[in-house]
C-alpha atoms as a PDB file:
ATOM      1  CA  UNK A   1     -22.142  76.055  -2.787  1.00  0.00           C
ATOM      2  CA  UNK A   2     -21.660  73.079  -4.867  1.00  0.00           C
ATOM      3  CA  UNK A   3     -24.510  70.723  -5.166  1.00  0.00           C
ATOM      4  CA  UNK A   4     -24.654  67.586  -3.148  1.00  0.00           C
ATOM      5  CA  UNK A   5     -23.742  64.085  -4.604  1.00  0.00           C
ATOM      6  CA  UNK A   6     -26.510  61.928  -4.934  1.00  0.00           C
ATOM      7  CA  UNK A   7     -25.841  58.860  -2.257  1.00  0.00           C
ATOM      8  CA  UNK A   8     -25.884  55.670  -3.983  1.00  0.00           C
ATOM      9  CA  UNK A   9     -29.412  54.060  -3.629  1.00  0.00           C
ATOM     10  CA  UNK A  10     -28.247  50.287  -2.232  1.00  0.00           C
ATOM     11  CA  UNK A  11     -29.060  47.077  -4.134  1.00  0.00           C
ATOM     12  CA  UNK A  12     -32.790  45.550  -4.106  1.00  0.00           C
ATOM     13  CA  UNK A  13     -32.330  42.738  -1.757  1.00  0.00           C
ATOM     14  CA  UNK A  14     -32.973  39.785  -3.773  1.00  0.00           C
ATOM     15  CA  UNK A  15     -29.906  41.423  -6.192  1.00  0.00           C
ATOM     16  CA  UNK A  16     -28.222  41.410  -3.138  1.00  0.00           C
ATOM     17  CA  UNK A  17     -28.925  38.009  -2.063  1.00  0.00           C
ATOM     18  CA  UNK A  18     -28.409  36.458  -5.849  1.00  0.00           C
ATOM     19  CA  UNK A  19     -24.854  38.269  -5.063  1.00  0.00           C
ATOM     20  CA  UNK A  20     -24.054  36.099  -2.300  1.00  0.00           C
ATOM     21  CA  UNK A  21     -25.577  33.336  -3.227  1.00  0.00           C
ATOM     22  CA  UNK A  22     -22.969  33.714  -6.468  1.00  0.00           C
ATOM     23  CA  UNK A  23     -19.705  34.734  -3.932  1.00  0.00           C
ATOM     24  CA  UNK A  24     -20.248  31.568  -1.955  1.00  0.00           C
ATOM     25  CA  UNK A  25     -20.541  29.036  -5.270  1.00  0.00           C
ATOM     26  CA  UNK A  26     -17.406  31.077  -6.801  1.00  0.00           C
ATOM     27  CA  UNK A  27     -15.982  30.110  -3.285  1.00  0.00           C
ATOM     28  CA  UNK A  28     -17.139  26.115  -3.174  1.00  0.00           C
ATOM     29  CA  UNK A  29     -15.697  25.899  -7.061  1.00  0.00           C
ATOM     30  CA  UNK A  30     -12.488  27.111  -6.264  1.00  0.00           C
ATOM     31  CA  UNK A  31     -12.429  24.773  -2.643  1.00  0.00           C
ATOM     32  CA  UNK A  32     -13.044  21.966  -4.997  1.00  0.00           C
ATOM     33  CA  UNK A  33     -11.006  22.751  -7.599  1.00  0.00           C
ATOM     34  CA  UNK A  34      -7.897  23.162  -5.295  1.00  0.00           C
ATOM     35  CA  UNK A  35      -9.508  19.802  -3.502  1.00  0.00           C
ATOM     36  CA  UNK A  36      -9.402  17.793  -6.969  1.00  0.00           C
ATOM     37  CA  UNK A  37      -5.817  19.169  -7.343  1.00  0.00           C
ATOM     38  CA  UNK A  38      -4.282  17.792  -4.238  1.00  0.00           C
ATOM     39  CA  UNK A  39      -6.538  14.675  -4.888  1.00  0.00           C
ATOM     40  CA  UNK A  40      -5.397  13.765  -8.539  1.00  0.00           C
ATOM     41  CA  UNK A  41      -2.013  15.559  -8.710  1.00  0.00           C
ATOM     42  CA  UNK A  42       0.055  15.883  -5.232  1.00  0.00           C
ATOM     43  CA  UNK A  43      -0.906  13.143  -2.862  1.00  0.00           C
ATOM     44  CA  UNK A  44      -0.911  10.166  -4.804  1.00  0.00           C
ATOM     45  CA  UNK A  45       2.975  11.017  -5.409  1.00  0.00           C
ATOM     46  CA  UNK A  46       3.857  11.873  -1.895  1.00  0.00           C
ATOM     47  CA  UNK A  47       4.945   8.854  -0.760  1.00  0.00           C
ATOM     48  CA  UNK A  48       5.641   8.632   2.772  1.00  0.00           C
ATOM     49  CA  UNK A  49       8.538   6.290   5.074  1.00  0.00           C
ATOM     50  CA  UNK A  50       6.504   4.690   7.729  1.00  0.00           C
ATOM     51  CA  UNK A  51       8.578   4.211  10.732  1.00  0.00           C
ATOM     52  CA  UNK A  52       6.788   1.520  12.670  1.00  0.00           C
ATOM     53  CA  UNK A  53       8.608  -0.826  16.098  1.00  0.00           C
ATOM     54  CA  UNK A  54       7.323  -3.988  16.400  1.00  0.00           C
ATOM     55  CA  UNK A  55       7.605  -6.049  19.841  1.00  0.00           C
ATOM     56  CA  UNK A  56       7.641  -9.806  19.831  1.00  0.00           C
ATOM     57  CA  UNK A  57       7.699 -11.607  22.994  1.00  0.00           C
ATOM     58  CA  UNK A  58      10.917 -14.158  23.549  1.00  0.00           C
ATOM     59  CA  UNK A  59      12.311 -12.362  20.283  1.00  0.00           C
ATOM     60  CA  UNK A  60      14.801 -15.023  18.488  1.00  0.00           C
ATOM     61  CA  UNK A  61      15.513 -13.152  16.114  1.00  0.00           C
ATOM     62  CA  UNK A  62      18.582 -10.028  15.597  1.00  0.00           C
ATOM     63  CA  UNK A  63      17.761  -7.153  17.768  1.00  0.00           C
ATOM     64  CA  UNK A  64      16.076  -3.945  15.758  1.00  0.00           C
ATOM     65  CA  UNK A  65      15.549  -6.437  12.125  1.00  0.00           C
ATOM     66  CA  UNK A  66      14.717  -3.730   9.755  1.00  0.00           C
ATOM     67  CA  UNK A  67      11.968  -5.300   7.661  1.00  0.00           C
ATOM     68  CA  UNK A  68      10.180  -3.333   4.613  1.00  0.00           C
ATOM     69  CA  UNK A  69       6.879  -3.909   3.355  1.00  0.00           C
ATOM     70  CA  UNK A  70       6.408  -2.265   0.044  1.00  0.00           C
ATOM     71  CA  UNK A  71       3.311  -3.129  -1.752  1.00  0.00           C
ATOM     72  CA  UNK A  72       0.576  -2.687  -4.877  1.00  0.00           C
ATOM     73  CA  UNK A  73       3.050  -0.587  -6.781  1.00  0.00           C
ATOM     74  CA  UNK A  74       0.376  -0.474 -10.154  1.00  0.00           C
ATOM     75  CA  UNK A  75       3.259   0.176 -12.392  1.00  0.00           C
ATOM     76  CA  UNK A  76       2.699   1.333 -15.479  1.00  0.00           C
ATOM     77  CA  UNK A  77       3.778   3.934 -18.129  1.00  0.00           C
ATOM     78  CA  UNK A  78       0.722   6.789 -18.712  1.00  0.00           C
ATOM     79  CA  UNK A  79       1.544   9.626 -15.714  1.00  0.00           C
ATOM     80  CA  UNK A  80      -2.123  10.497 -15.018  1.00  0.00           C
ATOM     81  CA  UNK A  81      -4.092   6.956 -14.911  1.00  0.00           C
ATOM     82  CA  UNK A  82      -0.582   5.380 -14.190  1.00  0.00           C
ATOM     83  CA  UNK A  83       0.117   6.811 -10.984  1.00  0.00           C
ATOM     84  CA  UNK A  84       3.455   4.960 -10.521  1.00  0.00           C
ATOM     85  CA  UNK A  85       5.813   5.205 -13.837  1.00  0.00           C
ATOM     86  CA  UNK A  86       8.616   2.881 -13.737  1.00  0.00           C
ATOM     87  CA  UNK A  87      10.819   6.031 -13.494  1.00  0.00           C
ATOM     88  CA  UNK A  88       9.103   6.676 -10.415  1.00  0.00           C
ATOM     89  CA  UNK A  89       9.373   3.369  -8.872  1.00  0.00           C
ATOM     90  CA  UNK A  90      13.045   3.059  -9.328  1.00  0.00           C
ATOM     91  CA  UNK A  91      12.987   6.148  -7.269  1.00  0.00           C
ATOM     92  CA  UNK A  92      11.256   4.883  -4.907  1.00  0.00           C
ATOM     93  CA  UNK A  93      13.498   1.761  -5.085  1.00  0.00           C
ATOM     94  CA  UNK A  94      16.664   4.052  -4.248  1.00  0.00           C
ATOM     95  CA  UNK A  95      14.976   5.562  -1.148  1.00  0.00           C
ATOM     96  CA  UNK A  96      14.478   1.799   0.148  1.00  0.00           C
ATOM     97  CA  UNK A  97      17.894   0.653  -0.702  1.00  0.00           C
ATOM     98  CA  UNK A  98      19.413   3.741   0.965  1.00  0.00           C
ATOM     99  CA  UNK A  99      17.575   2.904   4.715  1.00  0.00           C
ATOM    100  CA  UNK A 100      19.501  -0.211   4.356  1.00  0.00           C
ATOM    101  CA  UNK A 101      17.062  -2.766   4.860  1.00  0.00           C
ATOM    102  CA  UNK A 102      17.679  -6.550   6.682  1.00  0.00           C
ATOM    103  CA  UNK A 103      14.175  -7.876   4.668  1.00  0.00           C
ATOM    104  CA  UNK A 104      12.024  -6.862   2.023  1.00  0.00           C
ATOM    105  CA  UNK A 105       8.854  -7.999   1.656  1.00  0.00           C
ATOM    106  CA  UNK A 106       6.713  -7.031  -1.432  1.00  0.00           C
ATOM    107  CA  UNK A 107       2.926  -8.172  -0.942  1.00  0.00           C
ATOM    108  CA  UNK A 108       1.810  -7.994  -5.082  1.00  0.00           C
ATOM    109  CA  UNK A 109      -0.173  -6.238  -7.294  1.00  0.00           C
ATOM    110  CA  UNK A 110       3.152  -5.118  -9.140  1.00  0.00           C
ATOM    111  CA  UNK A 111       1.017  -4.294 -12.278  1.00  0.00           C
ATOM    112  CA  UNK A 112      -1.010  -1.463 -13.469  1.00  0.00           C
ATOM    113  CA  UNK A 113      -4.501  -2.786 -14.605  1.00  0.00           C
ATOM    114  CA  UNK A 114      -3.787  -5.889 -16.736  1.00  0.00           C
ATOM    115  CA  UNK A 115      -0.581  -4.431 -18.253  1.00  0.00           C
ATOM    116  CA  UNK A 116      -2.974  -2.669 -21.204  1.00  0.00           C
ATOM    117  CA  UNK A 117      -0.620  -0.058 -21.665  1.00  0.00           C
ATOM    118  CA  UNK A 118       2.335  -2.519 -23.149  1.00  0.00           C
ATOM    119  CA  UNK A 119       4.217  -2.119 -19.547  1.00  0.00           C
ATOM    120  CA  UNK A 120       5.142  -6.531 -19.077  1.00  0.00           C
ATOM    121  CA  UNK A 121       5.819  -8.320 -16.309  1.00  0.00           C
ATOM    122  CA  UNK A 122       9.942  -8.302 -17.220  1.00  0.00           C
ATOM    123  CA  UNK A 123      10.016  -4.095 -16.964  1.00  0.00           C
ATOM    124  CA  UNK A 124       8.391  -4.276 -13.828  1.00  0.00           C
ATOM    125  CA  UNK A 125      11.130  -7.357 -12.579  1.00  0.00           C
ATOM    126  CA  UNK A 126      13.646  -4.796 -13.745  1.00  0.00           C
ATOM    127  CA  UNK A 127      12.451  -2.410 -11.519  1.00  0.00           C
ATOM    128  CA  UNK A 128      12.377  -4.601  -8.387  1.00  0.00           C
ATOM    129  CA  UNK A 129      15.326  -6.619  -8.862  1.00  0.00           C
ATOM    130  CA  UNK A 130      16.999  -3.542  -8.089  1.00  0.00           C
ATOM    131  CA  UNK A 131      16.659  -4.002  -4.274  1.00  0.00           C
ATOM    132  CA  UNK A 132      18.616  -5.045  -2.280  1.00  0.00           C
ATOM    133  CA  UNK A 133      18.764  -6.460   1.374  1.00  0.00           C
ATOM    134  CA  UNK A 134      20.514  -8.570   3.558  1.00  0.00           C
ATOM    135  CA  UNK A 135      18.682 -11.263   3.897  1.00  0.00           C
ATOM    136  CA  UNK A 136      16.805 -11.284   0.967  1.00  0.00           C
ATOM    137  CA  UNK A 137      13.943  -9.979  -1.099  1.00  0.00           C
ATOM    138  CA  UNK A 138      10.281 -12.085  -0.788  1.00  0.00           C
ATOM    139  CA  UNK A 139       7.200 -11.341  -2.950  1.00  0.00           C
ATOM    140  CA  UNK A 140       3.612 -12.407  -3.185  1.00  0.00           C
ATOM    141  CA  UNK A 141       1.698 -11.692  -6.577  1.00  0.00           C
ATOM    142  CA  UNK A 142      -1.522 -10.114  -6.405  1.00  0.00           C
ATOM    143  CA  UNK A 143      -4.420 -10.482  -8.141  1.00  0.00           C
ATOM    144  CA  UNK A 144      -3.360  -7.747 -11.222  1.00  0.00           C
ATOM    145  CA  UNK A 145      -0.507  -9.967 -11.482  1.00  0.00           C
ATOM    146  CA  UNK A 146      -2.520 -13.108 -11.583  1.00  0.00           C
ATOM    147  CA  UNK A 147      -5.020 -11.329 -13.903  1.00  0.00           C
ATOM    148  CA  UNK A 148      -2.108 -10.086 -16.370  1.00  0.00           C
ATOM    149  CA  UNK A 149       0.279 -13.380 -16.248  1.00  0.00           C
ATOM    150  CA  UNK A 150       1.094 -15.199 -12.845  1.00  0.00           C
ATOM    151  CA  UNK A 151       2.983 -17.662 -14.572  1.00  0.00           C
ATOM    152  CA  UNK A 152       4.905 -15.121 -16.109  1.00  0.00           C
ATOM    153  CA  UNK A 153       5.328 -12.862 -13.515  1.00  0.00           C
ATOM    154  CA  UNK A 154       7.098 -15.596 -11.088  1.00  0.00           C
ATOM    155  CA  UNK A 155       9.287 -16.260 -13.886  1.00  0.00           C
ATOM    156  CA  UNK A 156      10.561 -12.422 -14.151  1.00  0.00           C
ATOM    157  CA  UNK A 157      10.466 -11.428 -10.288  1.00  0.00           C
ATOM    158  CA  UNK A 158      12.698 -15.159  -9.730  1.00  0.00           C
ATOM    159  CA  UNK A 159      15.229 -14.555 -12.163  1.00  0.00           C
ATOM    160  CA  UNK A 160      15.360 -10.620 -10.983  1.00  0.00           C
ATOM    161  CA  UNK A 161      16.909 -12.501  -7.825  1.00  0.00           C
ATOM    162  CA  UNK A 162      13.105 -12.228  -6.198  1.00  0.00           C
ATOM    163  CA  UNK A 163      11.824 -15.137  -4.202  1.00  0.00           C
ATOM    164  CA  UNK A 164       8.313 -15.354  -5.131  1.00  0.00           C
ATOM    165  CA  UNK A 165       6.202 -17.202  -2.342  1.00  0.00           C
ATOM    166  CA  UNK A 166       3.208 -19.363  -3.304  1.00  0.00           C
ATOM    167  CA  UNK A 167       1.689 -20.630   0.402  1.00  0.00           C
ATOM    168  CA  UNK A 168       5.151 -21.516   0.828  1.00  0.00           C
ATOM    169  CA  UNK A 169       7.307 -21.123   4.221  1.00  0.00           C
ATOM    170  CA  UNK A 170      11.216 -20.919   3.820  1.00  0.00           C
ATOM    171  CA  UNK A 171      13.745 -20.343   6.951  1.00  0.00           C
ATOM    172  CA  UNK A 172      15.170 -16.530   6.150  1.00  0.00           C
ATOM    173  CA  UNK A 173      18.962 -17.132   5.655  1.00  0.00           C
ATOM    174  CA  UNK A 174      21.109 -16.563   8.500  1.00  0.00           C
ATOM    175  CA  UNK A 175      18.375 -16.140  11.001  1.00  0.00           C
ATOM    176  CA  UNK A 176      16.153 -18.985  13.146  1.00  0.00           C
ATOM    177  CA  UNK A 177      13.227 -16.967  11.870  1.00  0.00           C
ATOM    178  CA  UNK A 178      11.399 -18.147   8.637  1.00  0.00           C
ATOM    179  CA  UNK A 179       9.216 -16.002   5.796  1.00  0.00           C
ATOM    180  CA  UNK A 180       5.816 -17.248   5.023  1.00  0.00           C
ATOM    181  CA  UNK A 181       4.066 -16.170   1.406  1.00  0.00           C
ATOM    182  CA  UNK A 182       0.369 -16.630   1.055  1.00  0.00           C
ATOM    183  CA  UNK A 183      -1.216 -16.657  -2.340  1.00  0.00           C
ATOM    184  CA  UNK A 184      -4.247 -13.949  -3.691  1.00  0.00           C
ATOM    185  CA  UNK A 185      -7.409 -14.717  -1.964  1.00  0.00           C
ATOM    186  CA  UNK A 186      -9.333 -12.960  -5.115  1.00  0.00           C
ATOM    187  CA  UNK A 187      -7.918 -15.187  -8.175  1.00  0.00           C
ATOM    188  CA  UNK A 188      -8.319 -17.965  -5.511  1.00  0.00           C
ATOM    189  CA  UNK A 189      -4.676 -18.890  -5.005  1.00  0.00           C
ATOM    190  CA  UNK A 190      -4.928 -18.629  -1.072  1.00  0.00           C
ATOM    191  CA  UNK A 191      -4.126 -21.681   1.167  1.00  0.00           C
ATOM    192  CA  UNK A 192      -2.620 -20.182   4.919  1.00  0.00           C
ATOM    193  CA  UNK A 193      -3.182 -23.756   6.322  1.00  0.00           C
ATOM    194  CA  UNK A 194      -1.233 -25.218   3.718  1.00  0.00           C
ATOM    195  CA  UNK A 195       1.665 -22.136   4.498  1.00  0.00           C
ATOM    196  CA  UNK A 196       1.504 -22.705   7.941  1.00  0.00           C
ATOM    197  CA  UNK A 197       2.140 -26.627   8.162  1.00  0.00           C
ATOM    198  CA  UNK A 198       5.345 -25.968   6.412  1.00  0.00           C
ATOM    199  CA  UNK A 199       6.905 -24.251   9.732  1.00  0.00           C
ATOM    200  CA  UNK A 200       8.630 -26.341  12.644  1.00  0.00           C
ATOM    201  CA  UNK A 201       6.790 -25.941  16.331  1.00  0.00           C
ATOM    202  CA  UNK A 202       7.057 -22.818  17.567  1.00  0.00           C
ATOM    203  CA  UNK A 203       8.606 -21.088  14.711  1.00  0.00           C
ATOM    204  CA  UNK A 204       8.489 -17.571  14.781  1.00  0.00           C
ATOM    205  CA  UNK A 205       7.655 -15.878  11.275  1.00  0.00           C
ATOM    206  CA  UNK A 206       7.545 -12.775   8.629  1.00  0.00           C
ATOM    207  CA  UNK A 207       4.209 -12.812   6.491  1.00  0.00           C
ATOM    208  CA  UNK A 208       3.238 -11.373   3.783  1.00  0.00           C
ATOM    209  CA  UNK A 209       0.172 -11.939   1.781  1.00  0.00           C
ATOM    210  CA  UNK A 210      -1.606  -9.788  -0.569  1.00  0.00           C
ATOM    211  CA  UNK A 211      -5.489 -10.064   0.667  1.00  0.00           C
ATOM    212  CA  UNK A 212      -5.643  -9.292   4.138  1.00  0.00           C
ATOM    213  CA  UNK A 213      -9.074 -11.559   4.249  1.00  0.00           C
ATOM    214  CA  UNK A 214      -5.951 -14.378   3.939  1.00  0.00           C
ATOM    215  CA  UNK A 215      -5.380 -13.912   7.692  1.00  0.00           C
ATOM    216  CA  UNK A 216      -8.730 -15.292   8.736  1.00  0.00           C
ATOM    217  CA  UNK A 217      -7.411 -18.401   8.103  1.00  0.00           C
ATOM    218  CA  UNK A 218      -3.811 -18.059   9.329  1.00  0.00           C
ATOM    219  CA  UNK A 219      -2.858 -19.477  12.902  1.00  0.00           C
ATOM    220  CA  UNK A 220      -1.729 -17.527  15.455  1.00  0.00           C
ATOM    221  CA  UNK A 221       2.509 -17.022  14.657  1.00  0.00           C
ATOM    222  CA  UNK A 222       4.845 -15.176  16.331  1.00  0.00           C
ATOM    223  CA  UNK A 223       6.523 -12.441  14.482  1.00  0.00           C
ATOM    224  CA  UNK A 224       5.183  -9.725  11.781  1.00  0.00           C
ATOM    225  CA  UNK A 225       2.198 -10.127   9.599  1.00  0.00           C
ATOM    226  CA  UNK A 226       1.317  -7.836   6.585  1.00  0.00           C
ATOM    227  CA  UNK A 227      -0.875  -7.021   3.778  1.00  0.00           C
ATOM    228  CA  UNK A 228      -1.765  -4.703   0.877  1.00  0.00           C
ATOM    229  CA  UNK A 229      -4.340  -4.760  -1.271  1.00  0.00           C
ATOM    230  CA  UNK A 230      -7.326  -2.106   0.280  1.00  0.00           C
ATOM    231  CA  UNK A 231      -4.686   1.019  -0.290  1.00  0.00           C
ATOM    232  CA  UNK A 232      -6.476   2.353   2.491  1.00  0.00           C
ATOM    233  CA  UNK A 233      -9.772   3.077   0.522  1.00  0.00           C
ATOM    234  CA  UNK A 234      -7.101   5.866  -1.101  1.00  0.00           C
ATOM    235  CA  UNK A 235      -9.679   8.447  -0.007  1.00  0.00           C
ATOM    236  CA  UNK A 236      -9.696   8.305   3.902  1.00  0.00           C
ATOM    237  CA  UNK A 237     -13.231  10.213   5.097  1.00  0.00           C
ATOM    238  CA  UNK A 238     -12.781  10.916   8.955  1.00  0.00           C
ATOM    239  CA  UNK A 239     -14.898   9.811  11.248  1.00  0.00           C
ATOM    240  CA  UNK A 240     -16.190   7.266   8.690  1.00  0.00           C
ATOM    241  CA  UNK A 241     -13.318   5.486   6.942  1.00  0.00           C
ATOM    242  CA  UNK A 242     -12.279   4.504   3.384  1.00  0.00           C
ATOM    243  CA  UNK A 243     -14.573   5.445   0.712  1.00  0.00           C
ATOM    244  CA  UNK A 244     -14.785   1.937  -0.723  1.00  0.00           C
ATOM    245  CA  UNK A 245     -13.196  -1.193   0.922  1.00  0.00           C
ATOM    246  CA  UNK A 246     -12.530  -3.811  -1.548  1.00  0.00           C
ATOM    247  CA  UNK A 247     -14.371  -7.837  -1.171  1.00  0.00           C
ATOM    248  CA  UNK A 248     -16.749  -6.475   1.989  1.00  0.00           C
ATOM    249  CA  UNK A 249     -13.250  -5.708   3.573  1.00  0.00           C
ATOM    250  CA  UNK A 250     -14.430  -3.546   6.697  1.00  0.00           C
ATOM    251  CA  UNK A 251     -13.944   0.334   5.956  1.00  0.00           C
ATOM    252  CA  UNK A 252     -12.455   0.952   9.210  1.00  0.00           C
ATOM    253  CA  UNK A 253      -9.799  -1.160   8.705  1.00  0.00           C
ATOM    254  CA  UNK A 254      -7.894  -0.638   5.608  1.00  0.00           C
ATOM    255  CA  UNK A 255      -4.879   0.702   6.764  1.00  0.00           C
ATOM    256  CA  UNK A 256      -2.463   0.411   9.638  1.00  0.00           C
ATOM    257  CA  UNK A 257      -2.133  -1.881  12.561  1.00  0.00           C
ATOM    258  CA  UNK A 258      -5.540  -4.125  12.883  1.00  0.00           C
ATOM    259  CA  UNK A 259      -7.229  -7.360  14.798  1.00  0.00           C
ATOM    260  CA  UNK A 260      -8.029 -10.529  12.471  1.00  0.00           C
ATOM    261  CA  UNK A 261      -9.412 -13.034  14.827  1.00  0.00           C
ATOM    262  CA  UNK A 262      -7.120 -11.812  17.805  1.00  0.00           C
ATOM    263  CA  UNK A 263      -3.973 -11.886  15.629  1.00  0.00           C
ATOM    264  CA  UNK A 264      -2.236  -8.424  14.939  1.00  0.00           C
ATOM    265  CA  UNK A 265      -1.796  -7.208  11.008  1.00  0.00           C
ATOM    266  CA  UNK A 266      -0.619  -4.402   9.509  1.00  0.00           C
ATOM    267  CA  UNK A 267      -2.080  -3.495   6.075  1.00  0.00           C
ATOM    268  CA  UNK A 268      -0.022  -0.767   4.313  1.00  0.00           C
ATOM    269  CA  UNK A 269      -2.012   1.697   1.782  1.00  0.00           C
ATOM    270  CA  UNK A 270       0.456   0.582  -0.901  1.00  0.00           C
ATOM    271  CA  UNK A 271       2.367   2.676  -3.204  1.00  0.00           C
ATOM    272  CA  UNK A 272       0.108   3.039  -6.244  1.00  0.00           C
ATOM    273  CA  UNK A 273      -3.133   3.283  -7.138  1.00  0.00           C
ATOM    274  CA  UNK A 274      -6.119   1.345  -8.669  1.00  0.00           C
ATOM    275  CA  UNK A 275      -9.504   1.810 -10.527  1.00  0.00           C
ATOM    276  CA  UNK A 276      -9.244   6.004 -10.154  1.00  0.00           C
ATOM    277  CA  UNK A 277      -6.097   7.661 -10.011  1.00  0.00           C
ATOM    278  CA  UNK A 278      -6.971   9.857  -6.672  1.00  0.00           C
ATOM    279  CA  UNK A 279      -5.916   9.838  -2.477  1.00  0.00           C
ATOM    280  CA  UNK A 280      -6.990  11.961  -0.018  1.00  0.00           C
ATOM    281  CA  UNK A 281      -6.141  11.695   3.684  1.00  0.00           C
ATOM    282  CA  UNK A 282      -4.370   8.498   2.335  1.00  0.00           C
ATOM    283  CA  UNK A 283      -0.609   9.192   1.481  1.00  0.00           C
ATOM    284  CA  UNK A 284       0.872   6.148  -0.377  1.00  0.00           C
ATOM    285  CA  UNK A 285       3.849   4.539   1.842  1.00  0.00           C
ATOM    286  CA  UNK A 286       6.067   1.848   2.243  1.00  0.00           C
ATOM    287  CA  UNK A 287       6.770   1.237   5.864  1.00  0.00           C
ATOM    288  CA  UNK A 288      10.294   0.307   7.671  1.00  0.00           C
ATOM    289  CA  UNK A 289       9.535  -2.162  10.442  1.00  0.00           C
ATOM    290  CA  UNK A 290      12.153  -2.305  13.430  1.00  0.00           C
ATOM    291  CA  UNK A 291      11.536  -5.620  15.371  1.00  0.00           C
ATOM    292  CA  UNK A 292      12.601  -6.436  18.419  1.00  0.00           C
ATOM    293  CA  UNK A 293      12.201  -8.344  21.755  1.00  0.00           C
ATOM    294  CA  UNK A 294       9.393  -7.293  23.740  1.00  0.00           C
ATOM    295  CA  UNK A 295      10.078  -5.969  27.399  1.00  0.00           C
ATOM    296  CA  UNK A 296       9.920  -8.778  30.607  1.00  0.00           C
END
């Protein structure tokens, strides 16, 4: 008879545990890996369509206004700390001009940083004088457009065919419904009183401002109210919120439909991003409001 094979003698346990110990790490690396990935390369380009009805009570204005708030692009030109390229944003720019739009509101920060990377305030006007709607495209500048060249900037977004709104309040064009632009709360352009005097009684009204701090001291209006600004922390941590809220902004309310002082705002997570180039659990969007009359 042959002679029996030895049997394997199994590994001293703490070789055994250093073993494990080394599968699981191999296993967290790769998790985070994947994680910083998604993070840095995928999300912040997936931009979503936000579909979002709106119900105003004694409605005046046209049934189902399609209304799109598109805001904090951060354009600039390097792919990786410049999420949004301008070939990119006219992209983006096609998909909103294809849904046919009645409005367009843009709530600023159009810029990348301070426009360090040579991209100027006339590329980016290029870029959104390209839209189109039927009554109009209205704009706010934020405070990367302040920082880079406000004066500027309203001269390039104006002559793109842009109204630019500085806590200004103009009746939208063959509608009894007026738009209302408040100034940047940060570079301390802000004045909502001052916007809101400038509508008749009872007016009912589109807003856009770029801080959503700026509604604290908005009266109550009628209509749709929205904001940029927080990009929804860009990292979204559930059961906790975003990862940094800019100004003492709440966490828990960075994004989506919220209460300021009893009055109804939505704050979109913008299209770009700011400080690091990363979102998790926070797509980028631009949102497609349908208004209409709420139900008796």
């Amino acid at each position: 008879m042959p002679p029996s094979r030895p049997s394997s003698r199994p590994l001293p346990w703490p070789l055994r545990a250093l073993l494990k110990l080394f599968k699981t790490l191999l296993i967290l690396l790769l998790m985070l890996a994947l994680l910083a990935a998604w993070s840095v390369l995928i999300e912040p380009r997936w931009v979503a369509r936000r579909d979002v009805e709106v119900r105003v009570p004694d409605w005046r204005g046209p049934d189902g206004l399609k209304v799109v708030a598109a805001s904090d692009w951060h354009i600039g030109q390097e792919p990786l700390q410049r999420v949004m390229t301008v070939a990119r944003a006219n992209a983006i720019v096609d998909e909103i001009n294809a849904a046919k739009p009645d409005v367009i509101l843009l709530p600023g920060d159009f810029m990348s940083g301070r426009g360090e990377d040579g991209t100027t305030p006339e590329q980016i006007a290029a870029v959104l004088g390209r839209l189109k709607a039927t009554h109009g495209v209205y704009a706010v500048l934020g405070n990367h457009d302040w920082w880079t060249n406000g004066g500027r900037f309203n001269r390039a977004l104006k002559a793109a065919g842009i109204t630019v709104l500085l806590n200004q309040a103009v009746p939208l064009p063959g509608t009894a419904l007026w738009v209302v632009g408040v100034g940047d709360r940060t570079t301390q352009h802000d004045q909502p009183e001052l916007a809101a005097r400038q509508l008749p009684p009872g007016a009912q009204a589109l807003v856009l401002m770029h801080d959503p701090a700026s509604a604290r001291a908005l009266p109550p209006m009628p209509g749709l109210t929205v904001a940029g600004h927080t990009h929804g922390g860009q990292v979204w941590i559930p059961f906790y919120g975003s990862a940094v809220a800019p100004h003492g902004w709440p966490r828990d309310k960075t994004h989506g439909w919220v209460d300021v002082g009893g009055k109804p705002l939505y704050i979109t997570s913008g299209l770009g991003v700011s400080i690091y180039p990363v979102r998790f659990n926070m797509r980028p969007e631009w949102v497609m409001f349908s208004i209409g009359a709420a139900p008796r």
